[in-house]
PDB file of N, CA and C in Angstrom:
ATOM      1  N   UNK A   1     253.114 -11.241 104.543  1.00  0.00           N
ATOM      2  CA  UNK A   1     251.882 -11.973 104.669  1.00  0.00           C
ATOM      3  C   UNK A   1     251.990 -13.349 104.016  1.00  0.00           C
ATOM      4  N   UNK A   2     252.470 -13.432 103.031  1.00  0.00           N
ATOM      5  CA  UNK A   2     252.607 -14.552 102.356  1.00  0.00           C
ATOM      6  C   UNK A   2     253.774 -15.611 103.160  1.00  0.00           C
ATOM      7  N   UNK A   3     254.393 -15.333 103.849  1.00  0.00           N
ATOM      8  CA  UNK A   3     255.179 -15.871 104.719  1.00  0.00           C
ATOM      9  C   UNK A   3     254.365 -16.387 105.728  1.00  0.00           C
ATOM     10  N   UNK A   4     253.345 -15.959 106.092  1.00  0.00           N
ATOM     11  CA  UNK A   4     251.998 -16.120 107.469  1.00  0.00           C
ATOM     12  C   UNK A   4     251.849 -17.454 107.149  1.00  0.00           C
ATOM     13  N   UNK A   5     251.521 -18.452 107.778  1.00  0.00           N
ATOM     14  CA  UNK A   5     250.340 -19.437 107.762  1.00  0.00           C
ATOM     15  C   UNK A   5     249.111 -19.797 107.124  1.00  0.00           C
ATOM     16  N   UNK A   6     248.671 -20.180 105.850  1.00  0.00           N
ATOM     17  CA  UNK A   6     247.547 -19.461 105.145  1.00  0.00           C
ATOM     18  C   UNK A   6     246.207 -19.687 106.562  1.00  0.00           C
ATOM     19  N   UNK A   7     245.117 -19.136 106.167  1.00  0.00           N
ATOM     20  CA  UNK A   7     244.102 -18.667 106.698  1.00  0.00           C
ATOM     21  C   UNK A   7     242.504 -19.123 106.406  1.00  0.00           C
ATOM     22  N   UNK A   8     242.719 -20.675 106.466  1.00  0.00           N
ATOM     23  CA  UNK A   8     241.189 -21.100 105.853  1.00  0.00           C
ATOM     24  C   UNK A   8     239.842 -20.174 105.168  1.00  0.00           C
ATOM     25  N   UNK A   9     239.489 -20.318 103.873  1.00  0.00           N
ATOM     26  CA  UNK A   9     238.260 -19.408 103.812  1.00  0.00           C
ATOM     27  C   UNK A   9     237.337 -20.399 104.246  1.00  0.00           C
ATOM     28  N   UNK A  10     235.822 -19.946 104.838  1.00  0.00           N
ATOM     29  CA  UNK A  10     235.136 -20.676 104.705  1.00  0.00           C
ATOM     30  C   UNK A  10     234.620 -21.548 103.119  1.00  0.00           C
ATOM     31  N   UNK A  11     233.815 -22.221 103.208  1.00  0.00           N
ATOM     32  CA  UNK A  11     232.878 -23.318 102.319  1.00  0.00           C
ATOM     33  C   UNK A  11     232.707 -22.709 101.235  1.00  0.00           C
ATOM     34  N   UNK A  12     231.688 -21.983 102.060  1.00  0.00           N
ATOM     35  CA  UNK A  12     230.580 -21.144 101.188  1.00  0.00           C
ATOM     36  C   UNK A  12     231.140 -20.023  99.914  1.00  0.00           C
ATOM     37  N   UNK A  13     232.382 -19.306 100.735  1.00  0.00           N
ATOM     38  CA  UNK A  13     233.207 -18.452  99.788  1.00  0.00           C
ATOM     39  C   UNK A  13     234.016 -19.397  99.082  1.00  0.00           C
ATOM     40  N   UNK A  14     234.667 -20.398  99.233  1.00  0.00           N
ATOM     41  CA  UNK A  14     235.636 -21.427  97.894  1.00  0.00           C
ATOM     42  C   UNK A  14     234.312 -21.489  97.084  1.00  0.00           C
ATOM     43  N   UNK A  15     233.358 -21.898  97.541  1.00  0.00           N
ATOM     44  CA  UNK A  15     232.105 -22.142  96.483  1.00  0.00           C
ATOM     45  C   UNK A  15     231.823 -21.062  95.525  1.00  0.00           C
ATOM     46  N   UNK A  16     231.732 -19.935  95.812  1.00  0.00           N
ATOM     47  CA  UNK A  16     231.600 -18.726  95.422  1.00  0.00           C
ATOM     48  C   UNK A  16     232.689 -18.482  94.145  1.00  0.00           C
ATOM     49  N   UNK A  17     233.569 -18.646  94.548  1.00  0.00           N
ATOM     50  CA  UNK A  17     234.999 -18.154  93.491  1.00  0.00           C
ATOM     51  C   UNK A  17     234.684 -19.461  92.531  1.00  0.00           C
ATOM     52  N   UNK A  18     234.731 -20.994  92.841  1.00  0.00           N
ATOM     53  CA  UNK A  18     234.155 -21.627  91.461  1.00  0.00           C
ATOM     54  C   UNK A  18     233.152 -21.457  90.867  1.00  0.00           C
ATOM     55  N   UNK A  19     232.282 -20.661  91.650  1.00  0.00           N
ATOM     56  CA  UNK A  19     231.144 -20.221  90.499  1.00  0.00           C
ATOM     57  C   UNK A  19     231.318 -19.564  89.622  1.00  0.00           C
ATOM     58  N   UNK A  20     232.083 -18.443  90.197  1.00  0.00           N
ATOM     59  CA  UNK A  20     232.130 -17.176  89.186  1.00  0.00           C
ATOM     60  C   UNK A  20     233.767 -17.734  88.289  1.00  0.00           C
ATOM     61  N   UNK A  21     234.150 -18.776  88.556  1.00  0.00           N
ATOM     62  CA  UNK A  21     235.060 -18.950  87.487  1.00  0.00           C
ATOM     63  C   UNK A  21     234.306 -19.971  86.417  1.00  0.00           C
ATOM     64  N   UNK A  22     233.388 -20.970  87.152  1.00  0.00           N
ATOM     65  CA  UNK A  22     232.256 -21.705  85.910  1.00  0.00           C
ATOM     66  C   UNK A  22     231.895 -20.178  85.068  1.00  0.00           C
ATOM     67  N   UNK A  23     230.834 -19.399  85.688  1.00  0.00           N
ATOM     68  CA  UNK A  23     230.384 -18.765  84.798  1.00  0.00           C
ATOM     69  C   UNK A  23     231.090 -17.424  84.199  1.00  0.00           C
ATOM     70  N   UNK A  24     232.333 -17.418  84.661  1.00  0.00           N
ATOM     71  CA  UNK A  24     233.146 -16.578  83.702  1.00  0.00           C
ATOM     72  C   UNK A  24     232.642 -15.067  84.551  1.00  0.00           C
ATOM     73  N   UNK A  25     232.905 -15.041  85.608  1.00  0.00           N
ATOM     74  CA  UNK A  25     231.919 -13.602  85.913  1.00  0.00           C
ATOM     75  C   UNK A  25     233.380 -12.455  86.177  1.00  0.00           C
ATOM     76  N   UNK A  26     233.356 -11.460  85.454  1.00  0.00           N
ATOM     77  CA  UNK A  26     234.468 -10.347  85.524  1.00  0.00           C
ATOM     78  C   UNK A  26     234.071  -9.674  87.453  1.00  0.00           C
ATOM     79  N   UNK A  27     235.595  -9.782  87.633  1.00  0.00           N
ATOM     80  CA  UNK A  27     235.484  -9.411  89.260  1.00  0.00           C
ATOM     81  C   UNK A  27     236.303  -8.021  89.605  1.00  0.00           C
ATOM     82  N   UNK A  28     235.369  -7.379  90.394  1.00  0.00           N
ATOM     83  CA  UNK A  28     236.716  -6.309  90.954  1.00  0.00           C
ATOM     84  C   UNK A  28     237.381  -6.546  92.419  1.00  0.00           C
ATOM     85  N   UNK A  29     238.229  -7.152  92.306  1.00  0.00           N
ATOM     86  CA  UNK A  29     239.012  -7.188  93.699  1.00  0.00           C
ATOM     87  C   UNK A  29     240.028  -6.144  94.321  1.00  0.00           C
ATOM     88  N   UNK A  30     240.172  -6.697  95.321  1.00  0.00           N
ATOM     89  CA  UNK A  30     241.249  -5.776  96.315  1.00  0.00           C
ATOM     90  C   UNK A  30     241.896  -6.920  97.687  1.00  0.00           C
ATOM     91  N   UNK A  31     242.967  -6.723  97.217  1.00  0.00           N
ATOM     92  CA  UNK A  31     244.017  -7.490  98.068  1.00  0.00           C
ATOM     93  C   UNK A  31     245.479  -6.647  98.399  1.00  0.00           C
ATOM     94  N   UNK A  32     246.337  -7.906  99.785  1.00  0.00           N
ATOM     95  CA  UNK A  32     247.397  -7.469  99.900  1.00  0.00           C
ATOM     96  C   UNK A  32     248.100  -7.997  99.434  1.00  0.00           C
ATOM     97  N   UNK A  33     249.563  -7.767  98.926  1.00  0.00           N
ATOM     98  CA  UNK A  33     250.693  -8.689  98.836  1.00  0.00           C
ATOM     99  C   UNK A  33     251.216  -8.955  99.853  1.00  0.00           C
ATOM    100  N   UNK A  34     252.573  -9.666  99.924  1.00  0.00           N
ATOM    101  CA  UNK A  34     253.333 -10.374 101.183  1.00  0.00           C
ATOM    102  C   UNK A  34     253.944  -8.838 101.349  1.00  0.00           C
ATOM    103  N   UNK A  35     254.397  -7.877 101.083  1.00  0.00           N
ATOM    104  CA  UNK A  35     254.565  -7.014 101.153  1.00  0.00           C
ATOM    105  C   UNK A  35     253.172  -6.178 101.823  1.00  0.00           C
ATOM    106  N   UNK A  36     252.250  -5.978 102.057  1.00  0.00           N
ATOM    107  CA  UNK A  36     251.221  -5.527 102.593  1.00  0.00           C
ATOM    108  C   UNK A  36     251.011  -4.391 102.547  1.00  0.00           C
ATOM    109  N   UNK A  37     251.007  -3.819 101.093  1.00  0.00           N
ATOM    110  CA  UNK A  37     250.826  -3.162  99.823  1.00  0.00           C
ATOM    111  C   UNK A  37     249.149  -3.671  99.616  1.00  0.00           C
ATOM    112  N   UNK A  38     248.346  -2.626  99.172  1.00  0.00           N
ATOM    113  CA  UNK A  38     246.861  -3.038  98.764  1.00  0.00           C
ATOM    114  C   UNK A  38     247.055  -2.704  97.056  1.00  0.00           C
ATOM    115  N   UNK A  39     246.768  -3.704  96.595  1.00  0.00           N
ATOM    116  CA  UNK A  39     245.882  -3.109  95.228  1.00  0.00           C
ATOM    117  C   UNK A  39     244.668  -3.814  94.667  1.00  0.00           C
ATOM    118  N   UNK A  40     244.213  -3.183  93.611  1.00  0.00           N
ATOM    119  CA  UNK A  40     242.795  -3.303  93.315  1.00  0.00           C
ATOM    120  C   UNK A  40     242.967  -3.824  91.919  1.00  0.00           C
ATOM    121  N   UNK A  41     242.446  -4.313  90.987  1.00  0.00           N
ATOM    122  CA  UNK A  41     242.393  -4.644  89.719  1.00  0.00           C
ATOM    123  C   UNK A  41     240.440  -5.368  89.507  1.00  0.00           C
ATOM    124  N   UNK A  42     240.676  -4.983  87.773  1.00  0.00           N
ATOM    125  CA  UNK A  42     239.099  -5.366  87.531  1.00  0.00           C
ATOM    126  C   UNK A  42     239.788  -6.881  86.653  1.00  0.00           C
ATOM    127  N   UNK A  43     239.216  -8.598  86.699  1.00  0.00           N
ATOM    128  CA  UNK A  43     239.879  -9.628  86.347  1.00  0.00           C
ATOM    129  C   UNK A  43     239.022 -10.448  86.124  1.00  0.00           C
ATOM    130  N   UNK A  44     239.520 -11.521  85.358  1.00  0.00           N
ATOM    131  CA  UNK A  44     238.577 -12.790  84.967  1.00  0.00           C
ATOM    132  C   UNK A  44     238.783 -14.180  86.205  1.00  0.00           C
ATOM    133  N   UNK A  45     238.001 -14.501  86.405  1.00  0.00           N
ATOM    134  CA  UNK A  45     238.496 -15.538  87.485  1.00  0.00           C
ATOM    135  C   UNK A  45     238.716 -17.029  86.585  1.00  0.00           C
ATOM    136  N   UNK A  46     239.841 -17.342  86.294  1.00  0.00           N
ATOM    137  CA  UNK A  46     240.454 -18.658  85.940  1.00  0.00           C
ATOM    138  C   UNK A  46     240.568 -19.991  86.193  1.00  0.00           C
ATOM    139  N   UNK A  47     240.550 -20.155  87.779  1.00  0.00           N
ATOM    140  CA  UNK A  47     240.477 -21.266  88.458  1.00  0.00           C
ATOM    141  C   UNK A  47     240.735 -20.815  89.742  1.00  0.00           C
ATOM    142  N   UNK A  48     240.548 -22.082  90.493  1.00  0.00           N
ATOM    143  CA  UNK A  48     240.647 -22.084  92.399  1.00  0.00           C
ATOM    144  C   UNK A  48     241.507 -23.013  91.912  1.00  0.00           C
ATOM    145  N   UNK A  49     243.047 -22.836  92.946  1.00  0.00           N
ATOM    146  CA  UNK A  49     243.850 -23.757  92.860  1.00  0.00           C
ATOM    147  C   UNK A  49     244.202 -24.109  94.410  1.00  0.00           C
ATOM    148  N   UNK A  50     244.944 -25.143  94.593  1.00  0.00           N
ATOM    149  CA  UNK A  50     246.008 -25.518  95.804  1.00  0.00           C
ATOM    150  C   UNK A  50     246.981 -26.172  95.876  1.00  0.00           C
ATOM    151  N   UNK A  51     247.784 -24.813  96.054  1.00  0.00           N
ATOM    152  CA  UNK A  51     249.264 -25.652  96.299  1.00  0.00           C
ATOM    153  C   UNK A  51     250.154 -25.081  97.423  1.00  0.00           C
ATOM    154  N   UNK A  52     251.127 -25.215  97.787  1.00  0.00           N
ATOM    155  CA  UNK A  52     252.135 -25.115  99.098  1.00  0.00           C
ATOM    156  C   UNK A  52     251.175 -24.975 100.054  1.00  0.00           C
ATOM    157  N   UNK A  53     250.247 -25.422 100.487  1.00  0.00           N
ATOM    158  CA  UNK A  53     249.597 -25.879 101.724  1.00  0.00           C
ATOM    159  C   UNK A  53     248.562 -24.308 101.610  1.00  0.00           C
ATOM    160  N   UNK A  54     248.054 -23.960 100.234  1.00  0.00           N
ATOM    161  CA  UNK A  54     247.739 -22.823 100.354  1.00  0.00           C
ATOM    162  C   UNK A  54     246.316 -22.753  99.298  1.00  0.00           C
ATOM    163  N   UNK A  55     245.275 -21.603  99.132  1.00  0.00           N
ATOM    164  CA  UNK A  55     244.209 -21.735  97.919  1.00  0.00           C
ATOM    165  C   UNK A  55     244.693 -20.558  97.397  1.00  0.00           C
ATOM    166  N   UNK A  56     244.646 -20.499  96.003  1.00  0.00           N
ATOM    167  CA  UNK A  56     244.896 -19.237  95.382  1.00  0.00           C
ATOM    168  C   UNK A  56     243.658 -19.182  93.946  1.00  0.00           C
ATOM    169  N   UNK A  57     243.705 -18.171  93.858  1.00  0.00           N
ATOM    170  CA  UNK A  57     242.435 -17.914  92.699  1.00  0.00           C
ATOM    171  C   UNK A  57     243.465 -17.183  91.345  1.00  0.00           C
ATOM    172  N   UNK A  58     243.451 -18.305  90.137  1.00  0.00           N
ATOM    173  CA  UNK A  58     244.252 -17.409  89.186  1.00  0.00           C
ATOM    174  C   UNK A  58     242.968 -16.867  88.509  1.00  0.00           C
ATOM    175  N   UNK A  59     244.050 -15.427  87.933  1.00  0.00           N
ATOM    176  CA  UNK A  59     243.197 -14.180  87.637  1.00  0.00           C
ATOM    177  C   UNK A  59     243.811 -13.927  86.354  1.00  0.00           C
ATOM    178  N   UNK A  60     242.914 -13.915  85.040  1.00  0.00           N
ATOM    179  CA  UNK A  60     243.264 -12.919  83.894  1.00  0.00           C
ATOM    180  C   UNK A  60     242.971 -11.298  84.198  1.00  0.00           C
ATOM    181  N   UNK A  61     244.071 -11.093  84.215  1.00  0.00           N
ATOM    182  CA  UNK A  61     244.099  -9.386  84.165  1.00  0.00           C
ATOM    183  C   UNK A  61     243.786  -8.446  83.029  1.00  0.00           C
ATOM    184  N   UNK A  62     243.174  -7.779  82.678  1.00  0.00           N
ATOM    185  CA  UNK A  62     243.046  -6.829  81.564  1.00  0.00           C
ATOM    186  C   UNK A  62     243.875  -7.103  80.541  1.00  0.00           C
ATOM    187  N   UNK A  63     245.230  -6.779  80.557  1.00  0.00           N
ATOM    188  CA  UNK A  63     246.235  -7.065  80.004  1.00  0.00           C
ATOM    189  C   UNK A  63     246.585  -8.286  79.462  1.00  0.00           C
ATOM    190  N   UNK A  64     246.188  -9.079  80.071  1.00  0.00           N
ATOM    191  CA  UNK A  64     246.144 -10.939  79.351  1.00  0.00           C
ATOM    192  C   UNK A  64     247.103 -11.822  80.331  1.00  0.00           C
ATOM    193  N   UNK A  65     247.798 -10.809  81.147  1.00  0.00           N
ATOM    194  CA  UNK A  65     248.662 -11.568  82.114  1.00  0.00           C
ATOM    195  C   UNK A  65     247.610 -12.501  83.203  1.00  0.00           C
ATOM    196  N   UNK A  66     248.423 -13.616  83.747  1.00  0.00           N
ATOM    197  CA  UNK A  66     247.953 -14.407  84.486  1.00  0.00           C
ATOM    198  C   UNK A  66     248.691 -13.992  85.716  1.00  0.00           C
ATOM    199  N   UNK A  67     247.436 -13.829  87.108  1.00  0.00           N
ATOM    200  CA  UNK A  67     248.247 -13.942  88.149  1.00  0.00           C
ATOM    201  C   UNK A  67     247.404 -14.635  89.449  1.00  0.00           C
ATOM    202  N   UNK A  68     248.348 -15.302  90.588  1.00  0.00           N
ATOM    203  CA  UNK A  68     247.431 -16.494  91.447  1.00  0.00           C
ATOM    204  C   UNK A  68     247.328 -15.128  92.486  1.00  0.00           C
ATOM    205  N   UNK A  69     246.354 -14.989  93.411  1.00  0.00           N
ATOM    206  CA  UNK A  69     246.375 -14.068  94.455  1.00  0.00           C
ATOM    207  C   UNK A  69     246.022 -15.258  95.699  1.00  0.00           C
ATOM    208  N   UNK A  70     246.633 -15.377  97.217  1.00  0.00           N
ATOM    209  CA  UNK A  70     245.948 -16.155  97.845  1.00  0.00           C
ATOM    210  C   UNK A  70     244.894 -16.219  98.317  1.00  0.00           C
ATOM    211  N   UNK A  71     243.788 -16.818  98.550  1.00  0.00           N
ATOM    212  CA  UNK A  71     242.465 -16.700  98.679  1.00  0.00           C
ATOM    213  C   UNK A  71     242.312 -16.173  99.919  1.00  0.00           C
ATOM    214  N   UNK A  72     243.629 -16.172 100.892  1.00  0.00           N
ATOM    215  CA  UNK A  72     243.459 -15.181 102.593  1.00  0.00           C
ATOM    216  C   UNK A  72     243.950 -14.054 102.535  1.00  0.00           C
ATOM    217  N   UNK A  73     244.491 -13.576 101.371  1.00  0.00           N
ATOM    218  CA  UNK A  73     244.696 -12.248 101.206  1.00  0.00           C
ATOM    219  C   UNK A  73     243.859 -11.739 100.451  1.00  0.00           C
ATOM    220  N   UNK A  74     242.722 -11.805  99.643  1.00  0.00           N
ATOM    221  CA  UNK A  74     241.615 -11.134  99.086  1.00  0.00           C
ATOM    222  C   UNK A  74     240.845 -10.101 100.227  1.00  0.00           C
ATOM    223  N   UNK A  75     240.692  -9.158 100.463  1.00  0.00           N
ATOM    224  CA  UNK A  75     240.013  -8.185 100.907  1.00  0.00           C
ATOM    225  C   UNK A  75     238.504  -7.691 100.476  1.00  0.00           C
ATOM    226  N   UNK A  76     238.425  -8.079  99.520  1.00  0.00           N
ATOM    227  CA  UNK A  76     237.059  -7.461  98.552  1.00  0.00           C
ATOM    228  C   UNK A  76     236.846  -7.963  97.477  1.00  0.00           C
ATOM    229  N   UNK A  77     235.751  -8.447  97.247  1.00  0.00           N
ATOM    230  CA  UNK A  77     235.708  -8.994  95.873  1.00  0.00           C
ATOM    231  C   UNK A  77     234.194  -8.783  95.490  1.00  0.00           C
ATOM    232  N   UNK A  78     233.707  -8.421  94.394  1.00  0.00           N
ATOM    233  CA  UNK A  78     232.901  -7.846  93.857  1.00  0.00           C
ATOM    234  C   UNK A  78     232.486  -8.232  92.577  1.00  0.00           C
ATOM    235  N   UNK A  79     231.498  -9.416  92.232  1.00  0.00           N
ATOM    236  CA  UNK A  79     231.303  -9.431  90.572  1.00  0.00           C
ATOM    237  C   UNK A  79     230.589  -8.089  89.542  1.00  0.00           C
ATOM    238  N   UNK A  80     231.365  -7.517  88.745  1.00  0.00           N
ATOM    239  CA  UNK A  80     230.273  -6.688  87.943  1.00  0.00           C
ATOM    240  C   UNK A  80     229.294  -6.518  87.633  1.00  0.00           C
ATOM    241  N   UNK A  81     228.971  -7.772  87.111  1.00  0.00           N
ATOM    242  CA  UNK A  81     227.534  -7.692  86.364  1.00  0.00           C
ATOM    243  C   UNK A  81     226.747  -8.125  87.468  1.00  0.00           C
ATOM    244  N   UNK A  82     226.163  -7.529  88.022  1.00  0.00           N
ATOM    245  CA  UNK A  82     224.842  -7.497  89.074  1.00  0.00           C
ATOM    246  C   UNK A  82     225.566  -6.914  90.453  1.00  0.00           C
ATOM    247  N   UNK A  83     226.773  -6.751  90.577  1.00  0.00           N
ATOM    248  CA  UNK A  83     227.355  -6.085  91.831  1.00  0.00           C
ATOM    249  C   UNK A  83     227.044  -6.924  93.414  1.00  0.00           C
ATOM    250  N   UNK A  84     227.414  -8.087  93.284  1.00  0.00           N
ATOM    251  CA  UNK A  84     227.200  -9.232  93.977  1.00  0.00           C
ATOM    252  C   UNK A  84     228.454  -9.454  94.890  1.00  0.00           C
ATOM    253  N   UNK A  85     228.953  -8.597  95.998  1.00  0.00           N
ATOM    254  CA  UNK A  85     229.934  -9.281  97.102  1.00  0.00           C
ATOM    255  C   UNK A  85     230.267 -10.215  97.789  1.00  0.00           C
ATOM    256  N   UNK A  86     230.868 -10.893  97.177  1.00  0.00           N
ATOM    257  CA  UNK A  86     231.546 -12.201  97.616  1.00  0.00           C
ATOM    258  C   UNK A  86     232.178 -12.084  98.755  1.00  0.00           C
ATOM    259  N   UNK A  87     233.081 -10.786  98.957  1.00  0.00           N
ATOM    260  CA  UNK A  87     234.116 -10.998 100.149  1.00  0.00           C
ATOM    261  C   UNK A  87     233.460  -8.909 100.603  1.00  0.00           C
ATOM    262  N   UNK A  88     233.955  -9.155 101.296  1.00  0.00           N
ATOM    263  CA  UNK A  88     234.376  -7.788 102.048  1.00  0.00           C
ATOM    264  C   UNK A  88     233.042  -6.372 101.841  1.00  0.00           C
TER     265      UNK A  88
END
């Protein structure tokens, strides 16, 4: 997948992910890798970035690790506190 072409999100959802990285909102997502493998993790949203012709959302993980997921491979995304679906 990550080999694919990325996959424009709309407006409204890039808008969405800088919100909840302004206000710090803990997310539960679900995505694929380029491998197209699903997993799920509960994360802090860090920033909206772009690079190699691509958007990625870095994520503090539980653990303290940092990781970018691409914003066309997100499947589900879910803020905790009020249970507010962003994606899926």
């Amino acid at each position: 997948m990550a080999n694919e072409p990325y996959q424009p999100i709309s407006c409204a959802l890039h808008e969405a992910f800088q919100y909840a990285v302004m206000r710090r909102s803990l997310l539960d997502l679900c995505w694929r890798d380029e491998d197209n493998r699903e997993h799920r993790a509960r994360a802090l949203p860090i920033d909206v970035l772009t690079h190699d012709e691509a958007e990625f959302l870095e994520l503090e993980l539980r653990d303290g690790t940092r990781q970018h997921i691409r914003l066309d491979q997100l499947l589900k995304v879910i803020v905790v506190q009020g249970g507010e679906h962003l994606l899926g």
